[in-house]
Protein backbone atom coordinates (compact mmCIF):
# COMPACT_ATOMS: atom_id res chain seq x y z
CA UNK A 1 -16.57 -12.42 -9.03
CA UNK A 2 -13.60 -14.28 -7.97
CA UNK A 3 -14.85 -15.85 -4.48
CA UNK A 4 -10.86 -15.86 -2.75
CA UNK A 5 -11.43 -12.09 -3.14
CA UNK A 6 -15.03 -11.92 -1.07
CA UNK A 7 -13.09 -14.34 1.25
CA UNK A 8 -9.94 -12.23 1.70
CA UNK A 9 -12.31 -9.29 2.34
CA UNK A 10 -14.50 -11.71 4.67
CA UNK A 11 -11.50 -13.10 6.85
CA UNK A 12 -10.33 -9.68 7.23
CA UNK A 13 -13.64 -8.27 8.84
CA UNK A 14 -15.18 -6.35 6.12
CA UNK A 15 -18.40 -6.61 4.15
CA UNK A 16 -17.83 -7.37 0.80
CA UNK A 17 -19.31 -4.91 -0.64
CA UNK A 18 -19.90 -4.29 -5.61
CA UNK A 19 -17.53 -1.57 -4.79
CA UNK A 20 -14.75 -3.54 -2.37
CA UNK A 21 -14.79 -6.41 -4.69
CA UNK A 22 -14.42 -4.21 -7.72
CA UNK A 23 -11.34 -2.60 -6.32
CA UNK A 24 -9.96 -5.94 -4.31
CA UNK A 25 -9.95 -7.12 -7.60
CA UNK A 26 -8.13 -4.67 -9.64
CA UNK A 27 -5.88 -4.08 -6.28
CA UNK A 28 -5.24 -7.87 -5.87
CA UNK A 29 -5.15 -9.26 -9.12
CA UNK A 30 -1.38 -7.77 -10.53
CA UNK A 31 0.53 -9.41 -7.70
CA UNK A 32 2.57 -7.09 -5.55
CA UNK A 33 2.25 -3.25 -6.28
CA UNK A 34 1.75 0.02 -4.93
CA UNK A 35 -1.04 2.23 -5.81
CA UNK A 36 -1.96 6.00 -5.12
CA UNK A 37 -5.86 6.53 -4.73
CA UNK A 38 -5.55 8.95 -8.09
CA UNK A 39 -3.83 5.88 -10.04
CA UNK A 40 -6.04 3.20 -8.36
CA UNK A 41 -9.34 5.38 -9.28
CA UNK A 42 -7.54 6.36 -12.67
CA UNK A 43 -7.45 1.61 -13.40
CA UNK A 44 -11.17 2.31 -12.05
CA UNK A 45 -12.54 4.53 -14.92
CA UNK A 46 -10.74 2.72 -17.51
CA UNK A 47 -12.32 -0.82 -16.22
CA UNK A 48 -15.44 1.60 -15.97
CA UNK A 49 -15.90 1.04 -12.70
CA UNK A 50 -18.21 3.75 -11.75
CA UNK A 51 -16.65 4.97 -8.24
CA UNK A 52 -15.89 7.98 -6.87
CA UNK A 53 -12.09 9.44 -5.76
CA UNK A 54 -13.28 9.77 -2.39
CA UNK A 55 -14.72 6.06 -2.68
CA UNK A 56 -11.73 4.67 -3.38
CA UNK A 57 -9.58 7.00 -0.60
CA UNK A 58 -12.38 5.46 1.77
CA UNK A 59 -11.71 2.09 0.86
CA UNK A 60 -7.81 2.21 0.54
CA UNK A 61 -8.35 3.20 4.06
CA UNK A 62 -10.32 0.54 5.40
CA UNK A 63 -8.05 -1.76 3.41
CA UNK A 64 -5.16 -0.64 5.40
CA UNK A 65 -7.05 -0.66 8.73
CA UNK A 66 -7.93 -4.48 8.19
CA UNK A 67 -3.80 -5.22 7.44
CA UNK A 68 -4.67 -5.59 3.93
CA UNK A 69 -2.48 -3.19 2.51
CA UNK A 70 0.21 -1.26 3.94
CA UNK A 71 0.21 2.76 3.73
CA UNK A 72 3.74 4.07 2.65
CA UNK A 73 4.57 8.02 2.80
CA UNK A 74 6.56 10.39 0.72
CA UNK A 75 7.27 13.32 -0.24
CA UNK A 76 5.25 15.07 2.71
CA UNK A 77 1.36 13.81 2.55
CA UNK A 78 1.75 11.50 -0.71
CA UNK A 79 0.63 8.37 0.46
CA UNK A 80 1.32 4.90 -1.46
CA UNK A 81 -0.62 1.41 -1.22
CA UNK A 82 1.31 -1.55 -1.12
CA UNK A 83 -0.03 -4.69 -1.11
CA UNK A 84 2.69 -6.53 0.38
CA UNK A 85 2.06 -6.12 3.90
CA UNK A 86 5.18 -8.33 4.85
CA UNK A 87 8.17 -6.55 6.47
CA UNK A 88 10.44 -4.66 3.58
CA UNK A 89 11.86 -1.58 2.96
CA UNK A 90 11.45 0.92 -0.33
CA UNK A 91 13.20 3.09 -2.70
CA UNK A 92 11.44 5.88 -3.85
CA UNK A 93 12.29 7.65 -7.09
CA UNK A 94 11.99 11.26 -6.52
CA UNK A 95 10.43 12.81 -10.29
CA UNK A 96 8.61 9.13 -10.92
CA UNK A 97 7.11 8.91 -8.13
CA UNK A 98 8.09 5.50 -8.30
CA UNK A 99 8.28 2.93 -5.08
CA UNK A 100 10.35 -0.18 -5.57
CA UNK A 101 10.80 -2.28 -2.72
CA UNK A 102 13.84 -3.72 -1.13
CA UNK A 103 14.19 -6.69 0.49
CA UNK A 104 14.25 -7.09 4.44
CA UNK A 105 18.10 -8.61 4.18
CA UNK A 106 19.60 -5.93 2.28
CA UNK A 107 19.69 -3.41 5.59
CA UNK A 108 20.68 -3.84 9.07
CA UNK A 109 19.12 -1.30 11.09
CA UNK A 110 20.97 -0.65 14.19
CA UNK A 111 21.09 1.54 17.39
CA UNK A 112 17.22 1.77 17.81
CA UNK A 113 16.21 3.62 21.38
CA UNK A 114 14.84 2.47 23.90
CA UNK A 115 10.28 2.24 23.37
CA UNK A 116 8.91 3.61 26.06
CA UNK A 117 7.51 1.16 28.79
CA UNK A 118 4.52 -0.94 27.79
CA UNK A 119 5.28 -0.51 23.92
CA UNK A 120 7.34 -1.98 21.57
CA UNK A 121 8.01 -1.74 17.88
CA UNK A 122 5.66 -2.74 15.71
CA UNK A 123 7.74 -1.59 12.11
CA UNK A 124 10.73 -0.09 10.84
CA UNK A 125 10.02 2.06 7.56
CA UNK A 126 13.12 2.79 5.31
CA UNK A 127 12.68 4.42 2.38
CA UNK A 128 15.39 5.31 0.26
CA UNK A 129 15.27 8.09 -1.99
CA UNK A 130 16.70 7.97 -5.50
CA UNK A 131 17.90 10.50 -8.31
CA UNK A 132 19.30 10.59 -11.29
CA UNK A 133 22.94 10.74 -11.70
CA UNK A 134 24.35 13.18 -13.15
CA UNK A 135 26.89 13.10 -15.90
């Protein structure tokens, strides 16, 4: 098993567990992406990892608590994994179900309100929705 993986997991507070390594490693190995749980469970089967849906929700989960990953939402309760936790922005394509991201520079975001007092804003989320053009 690829020991930058056990460390990543390590440095980030969690045990690294068969199953968290498994899924670090089919997660973390492909660069950038986003995953669903369905998709991420679907790469699962067909590496014959033998987890469960719910094992892999569960562990998306505590990879985004530990600021491994970076829960996007659309289309109501869909939730995507990215693994670029830097700040960006996405474009979603509505019928793909397809996230794309956009770099930070390409919008200005302007006129936010004023945070109540003793917070302040932790991240903008833009997502831009796309569909096809009609001819």
């Amino acid at each position: 098993m690829d020991k930058s993986i056990e460390l990543k997991l390590r440095n980030a507070g969690l045990r690294p567990t068969r199953q968290r390594l498994a899924l670090a490693a089919l997660l973390f190995a492909k660069g950038d992406r986003h995953v669903t749980a369905e998709g991420l469970h679907a790469e699962a089967r067909v590496a014959q990892l033998p987890v469960s849906l719910a094992t892999v929700y569960n562990t998306l989960n505590q990879f985004t608590d530990a600021k491994l990953l970076r829960e996007v939402a659309c289309e109501g309760n869909k939730s995507y994994f990215d693994t670029n936790t830097s700040n960006h922005y996405h474009f979603y394509v509505e019928g793909d179900g397809e996230l794309i991201d956009i770099p930070v520079d390409s919008i200005d975001v302007t006129g936010l309100p004023t945070t109540p007092a003793g917070k302040k804003i932790g991240r903008i989320d833009v997502i831009v929705q796309l569909v096809p053009e009609t001819l």
